[in-house]
Protein backbone atom coordinates (compact mmCIF):
# COMPACT_ATOMS: atom_id res chain seq x y z
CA UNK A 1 99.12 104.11 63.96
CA UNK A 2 102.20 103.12 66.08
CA UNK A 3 103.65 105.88 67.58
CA UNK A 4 107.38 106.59 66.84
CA UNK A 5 109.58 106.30 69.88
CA UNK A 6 112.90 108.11 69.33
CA UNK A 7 115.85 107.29 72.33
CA UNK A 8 116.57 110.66 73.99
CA UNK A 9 119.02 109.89 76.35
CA UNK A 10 121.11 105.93 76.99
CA UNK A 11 123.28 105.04 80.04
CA UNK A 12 121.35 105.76 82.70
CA UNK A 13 120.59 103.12 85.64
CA UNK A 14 117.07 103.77 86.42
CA UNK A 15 114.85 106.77 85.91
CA UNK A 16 111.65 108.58 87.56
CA UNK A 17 109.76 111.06 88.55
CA UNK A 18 110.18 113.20 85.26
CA UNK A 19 109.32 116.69 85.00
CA UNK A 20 109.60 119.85 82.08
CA UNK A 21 110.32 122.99 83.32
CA UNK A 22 112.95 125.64 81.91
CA UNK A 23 113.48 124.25 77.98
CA UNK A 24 114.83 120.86 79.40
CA UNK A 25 113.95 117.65 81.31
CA UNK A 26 114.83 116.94 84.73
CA UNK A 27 114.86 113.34 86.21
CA UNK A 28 115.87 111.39 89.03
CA UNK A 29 117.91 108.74 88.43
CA UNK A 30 117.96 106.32 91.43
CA UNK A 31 121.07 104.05 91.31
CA UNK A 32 123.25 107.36 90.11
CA UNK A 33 122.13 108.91 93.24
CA UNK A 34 121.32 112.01 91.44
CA UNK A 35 119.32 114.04 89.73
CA UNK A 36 119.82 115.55 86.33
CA UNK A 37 118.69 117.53 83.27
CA UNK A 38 118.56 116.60 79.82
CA UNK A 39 117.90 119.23 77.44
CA UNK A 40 115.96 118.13 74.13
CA UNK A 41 118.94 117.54 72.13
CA UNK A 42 119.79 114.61 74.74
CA UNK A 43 122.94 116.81 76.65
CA UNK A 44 122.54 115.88 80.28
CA UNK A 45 124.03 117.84 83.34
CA UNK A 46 124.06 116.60 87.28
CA UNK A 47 121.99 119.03 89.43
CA UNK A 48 122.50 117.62 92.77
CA UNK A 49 123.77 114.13 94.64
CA UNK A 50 121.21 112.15 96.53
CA UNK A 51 122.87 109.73 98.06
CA UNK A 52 119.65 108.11 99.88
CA UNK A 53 118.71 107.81 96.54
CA UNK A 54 116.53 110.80 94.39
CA UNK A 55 112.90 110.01 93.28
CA UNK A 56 110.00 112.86 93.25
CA UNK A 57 110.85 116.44 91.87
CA UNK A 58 108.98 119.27 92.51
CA UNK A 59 109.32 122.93 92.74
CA UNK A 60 108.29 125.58 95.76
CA UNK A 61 107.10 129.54 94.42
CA UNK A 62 110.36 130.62 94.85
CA UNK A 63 111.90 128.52 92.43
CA UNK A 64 113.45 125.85 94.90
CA UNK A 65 113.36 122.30 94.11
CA UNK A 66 112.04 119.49 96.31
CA UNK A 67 113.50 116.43 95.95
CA UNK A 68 112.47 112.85 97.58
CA UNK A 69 115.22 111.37 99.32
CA UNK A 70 113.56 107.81 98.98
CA UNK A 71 115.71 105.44 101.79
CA UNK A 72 116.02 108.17 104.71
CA UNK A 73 112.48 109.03 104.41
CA UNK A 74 113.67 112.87 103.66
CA UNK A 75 112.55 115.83 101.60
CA UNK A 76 115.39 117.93 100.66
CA UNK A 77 115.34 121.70 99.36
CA UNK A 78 117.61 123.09 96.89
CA UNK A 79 117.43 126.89 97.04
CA UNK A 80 117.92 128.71 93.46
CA UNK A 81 121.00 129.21 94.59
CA UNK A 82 122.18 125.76 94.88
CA UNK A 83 122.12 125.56 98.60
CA UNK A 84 120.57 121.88 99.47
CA UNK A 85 118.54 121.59 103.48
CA UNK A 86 116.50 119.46 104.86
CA UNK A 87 112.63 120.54 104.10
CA UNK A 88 110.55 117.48 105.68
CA UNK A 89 111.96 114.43 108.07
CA UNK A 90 109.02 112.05 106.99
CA UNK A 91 110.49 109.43 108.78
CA UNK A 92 108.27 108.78 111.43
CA UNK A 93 104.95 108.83 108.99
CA UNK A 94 105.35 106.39 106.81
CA UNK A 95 106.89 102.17 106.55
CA UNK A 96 109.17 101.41 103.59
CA UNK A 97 110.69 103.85 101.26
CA UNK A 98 109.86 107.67 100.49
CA UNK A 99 109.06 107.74 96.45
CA UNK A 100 107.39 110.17 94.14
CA UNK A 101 105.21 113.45 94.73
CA UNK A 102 103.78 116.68 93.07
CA UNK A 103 103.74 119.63 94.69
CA UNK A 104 100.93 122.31 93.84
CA UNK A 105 101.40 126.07 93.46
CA UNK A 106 101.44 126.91 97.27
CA UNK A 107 104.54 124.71 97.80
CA UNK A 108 101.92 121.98 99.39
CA UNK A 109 103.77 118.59 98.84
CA UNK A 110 101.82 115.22 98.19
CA UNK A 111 104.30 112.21 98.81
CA UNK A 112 103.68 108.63 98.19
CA UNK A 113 105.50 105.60 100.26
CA UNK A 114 106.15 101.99 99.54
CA UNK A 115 104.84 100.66 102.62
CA UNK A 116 107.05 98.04 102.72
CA UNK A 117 110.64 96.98 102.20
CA UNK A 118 110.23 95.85 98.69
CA UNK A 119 113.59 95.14 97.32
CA UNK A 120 114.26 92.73 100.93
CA UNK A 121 111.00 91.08 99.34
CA UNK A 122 108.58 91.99 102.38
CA UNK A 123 105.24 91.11 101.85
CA UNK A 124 103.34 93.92 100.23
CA UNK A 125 101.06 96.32 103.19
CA UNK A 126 99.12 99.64 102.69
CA UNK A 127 101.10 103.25 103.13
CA UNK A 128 99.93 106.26 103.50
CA UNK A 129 100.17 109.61 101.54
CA UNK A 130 101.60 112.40 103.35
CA UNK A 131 101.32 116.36 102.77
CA UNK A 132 103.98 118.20 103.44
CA UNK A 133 103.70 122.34 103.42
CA UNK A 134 105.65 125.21 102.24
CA UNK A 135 106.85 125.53 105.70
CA UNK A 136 108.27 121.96 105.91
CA UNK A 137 105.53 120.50 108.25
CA UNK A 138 104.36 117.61 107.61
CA UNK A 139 101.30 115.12 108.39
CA UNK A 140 99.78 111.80 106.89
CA UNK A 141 96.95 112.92 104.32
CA UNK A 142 95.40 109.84 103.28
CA UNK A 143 96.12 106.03 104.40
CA UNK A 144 95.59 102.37 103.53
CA UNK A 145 96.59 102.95 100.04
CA UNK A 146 98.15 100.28 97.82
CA UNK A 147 101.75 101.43 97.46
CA UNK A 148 100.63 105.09 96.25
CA UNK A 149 102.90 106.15 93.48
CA UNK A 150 102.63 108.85 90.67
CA UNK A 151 100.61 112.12 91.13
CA UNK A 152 98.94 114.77 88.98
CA UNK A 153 96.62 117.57 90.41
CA UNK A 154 94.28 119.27 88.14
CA UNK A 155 95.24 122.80 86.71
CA UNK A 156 92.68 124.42 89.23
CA UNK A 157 94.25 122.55 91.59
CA UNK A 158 91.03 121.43 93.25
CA UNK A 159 91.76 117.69 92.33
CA UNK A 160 94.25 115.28 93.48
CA UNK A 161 94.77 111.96 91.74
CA UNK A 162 96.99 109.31 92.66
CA UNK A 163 98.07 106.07 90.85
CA UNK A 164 97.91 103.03 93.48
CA UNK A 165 100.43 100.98 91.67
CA UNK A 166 99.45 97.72 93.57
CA UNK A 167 95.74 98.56 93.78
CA UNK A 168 94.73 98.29 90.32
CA UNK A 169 93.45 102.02 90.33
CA UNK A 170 93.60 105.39 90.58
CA UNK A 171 92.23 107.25 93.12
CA UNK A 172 91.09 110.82 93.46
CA UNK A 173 90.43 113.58 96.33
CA UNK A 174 89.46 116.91 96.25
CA UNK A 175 91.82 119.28 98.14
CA UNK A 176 90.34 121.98 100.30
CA UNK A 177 91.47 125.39 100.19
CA UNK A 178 93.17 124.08 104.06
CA UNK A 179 94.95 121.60 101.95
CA UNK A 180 92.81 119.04 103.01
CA UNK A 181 92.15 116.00 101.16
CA UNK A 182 87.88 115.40 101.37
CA UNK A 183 85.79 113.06 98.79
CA UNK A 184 87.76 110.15 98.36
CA UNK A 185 86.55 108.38 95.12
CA UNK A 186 88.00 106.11 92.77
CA UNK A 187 88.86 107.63 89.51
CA UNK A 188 90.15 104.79 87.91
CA UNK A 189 89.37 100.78 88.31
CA UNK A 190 91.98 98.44 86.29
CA UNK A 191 90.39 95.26 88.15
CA UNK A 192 89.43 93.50 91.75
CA UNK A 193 91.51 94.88 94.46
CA UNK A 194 94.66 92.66 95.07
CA UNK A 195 94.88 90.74 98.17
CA UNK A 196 98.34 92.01 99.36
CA UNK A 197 100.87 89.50 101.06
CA UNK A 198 104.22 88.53 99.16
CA UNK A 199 104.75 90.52 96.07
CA UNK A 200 105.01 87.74 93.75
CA UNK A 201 101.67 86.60 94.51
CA UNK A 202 100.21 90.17 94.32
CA UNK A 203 101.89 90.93 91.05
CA UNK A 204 99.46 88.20 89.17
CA UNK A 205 96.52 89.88 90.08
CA UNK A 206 97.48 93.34 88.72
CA UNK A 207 95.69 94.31 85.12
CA UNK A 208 97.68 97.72 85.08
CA UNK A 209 100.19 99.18 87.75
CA UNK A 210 99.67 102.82 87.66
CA UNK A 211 102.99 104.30 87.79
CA UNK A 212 104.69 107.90 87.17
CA UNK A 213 102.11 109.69 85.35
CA UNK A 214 101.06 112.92 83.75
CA UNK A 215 97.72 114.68 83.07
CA UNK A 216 96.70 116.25 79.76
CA UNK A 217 94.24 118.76 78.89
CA UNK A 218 91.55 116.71 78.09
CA UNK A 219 91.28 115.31 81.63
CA UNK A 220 93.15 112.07 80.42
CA UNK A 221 96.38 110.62 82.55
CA UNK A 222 99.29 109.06 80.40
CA UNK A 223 100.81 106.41 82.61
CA UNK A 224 103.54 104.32 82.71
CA UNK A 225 102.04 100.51 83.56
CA UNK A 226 105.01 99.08 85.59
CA UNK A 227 103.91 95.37 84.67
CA UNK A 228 103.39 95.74 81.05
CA UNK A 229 105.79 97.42 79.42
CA UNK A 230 104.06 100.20 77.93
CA UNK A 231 102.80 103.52 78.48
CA UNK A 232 99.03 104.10 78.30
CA UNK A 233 96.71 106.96 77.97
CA UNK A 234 93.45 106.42 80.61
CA UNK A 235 90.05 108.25 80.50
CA UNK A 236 88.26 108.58 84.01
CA UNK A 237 86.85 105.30 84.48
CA UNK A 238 89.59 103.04 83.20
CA UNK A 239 88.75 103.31 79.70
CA UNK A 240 92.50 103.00 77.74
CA UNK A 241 91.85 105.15 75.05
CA UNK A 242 95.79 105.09 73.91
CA UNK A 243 99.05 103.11 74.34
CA UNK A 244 102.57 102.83 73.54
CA UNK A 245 104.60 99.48 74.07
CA UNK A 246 107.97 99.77 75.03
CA UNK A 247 110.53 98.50 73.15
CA UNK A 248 111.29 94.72 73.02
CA UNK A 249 112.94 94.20 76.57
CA UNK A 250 112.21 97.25 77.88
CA UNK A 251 109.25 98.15 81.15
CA UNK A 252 108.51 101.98 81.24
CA UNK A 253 108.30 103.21 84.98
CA UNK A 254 107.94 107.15 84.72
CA UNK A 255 106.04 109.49 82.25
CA UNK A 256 105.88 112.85 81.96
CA UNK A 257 104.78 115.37 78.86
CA UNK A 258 106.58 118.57 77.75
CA UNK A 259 108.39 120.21 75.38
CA UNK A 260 107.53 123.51 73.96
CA UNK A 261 104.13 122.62 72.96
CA UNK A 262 103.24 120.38 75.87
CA UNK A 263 102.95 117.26 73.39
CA UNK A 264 105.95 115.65 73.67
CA UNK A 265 105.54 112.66 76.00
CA UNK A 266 108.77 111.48 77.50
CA UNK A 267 109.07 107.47 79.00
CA UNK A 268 111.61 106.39 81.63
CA UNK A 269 112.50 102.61 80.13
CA UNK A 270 114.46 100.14 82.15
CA UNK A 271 114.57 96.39 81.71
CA UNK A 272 113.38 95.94 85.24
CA UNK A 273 112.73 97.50 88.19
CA UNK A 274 115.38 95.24 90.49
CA UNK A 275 118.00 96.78 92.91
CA UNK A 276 120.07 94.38 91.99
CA UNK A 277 119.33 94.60 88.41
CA UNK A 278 119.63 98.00 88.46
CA UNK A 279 122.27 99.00 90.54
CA UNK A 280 125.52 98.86 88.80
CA UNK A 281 123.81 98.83 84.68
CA UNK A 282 123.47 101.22 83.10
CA UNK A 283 121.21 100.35 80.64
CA UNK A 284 118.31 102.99 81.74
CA UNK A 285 116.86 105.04 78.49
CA UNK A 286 114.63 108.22 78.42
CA UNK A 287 112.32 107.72 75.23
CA UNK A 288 110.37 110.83 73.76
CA UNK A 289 107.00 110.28 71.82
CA UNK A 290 104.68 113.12 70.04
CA UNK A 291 101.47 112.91 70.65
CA UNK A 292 98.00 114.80 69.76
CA UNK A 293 97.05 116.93 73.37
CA UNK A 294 98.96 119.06 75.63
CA UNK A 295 99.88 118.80 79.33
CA UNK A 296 98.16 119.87 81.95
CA UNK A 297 98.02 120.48 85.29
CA UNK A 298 100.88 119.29 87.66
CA UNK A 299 103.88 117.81 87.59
């Protein structure tokens, strides 16, 4: 049975890195330079101005938000009480732009990076995945990744999983009790591995582009495929055992499940994912779905 999307919020320019936490949504919305909340009625309020533009949210044990400042290779810290500092300079780690993350329970950041200047229309090259601590230091945890993207760790924490959104894959780690990432594995094969060089030649090759994503309790990841235009539910493997299409000239970029009950899925729609689409439209929607398990884990 098709699932029933129902629009939660319209006029937004483009959204990621979703997350629940306290009764409401929070999102990033890139071309706003901000992020926001959006309660489950659909009333949205601005938390903070990014102007390097926002993408991965996260929180610290003292309730202060991380946010990815994407173009000045940054992570920024909001302190509960609304002051905003600079947490990481990741500048020096990584090529292209900063871009989404989870952070686990110890305040130990995972970041993902482009690797290249995509919107100029570089040619696409691995990046690296950096860790960044509670204390704001920061290192490269894991390289020659194809443009590493959305991020769930396990609810023991014990297991990292990344979606390589020009790989065709997932790929997992387990994390050390240093914070180490050991036993690099793949925990999810779409297809062949892309040969990278300009995007519109890698883009072809791509069966599914893992994109934001969240982790339910039965081990599955819903993802948002950046090249189809649909959300999908994948068993370790690759095996889609669920999907949601997006509606008719809509792509979904982001996913993320919440909601009282953990079992409302919520999709970050936008006709493209363009600059200079994107920019100045704002013709972004966040889409909620029900469906049958909770969330788990992190984000």
């Amino acid at each position: 049975m098709p699932r029933e999307l129902k629009p939660l919020f319209e006029g937004g320019r483009y959204f990621e890195a979703p997350r629940w936490r306290d009764g409401r949504w929070w999102v990033s919305d890139f071309y706003r330079h901000a992020v926001f909340t959006v309660t489950p009625d659909g009333r949205s309020d601005k938390v903070l101005d990014v102007a390097h533009q926002p993408s991965g949210l996260g929180w610290l044990p003292d309730g202060s938000l991380l946010v990815v400042s994407m173009k000045n290779r940054q992570l920024l810290r909001r302190s509960p009480a609304g002051k905003v500092s600079l947490h990481a300079d990741l500048s020096t780690l990584c090529r292209g732009h900063c871009n989404d993350m989870v952070v686990d329970a110890r305040g130990t950041a995972w970041v993902g990076s482009f690797g290249f200047d995509l919107m100029a229309g570089a040619d696409a090259q691995p990046s690296v995945l950096m860790r960044v601590d509670a204390d704001g230091r920061a290192q490269v945890a894991a390289d020659s990744l194809f443009f590493p993207n959305g991020a769930v760790l396990s609810p023991d924490g014990r297991t990292l999983i990344v979606g390589e959104t020009l790989g065709n894959r997932c790929t997992a780690w387990t994390v050390g009790d240093d914070g180490r990432l050991h036993d690099r594995r793949v925990w999810a094969q779409f297809g062949p591995e892309p040969q990278l060089g300009p995007v519109p030649q890698v883009l072809p090759q791509l069966k599914l582009a893992p994109d934001g994503c969240a982790l339910d309790a039965e081990g599955q990841i819903w993802a948002a495929d950046a090249i189809g235009a649909r959300c999908v539910r994948i068993a370790a493997g690759g095996q889609i055992t669920d999907e949601i299409a997006a509606p008719a000239g809509m792509g979904v970029f982001a996913c993320m499940l919440g909601g009282d009950d953990g079992k409302t899925l919520l999709l970050c729609a936008a006709p493209d994912f363009y600059e200079h689409n994107r920019a100045q439209a704002d013709e972004a929607v966040l889409y909620t779905a029900r469906v049958d398990v909770p969330h788990a884990g992190l984000p």
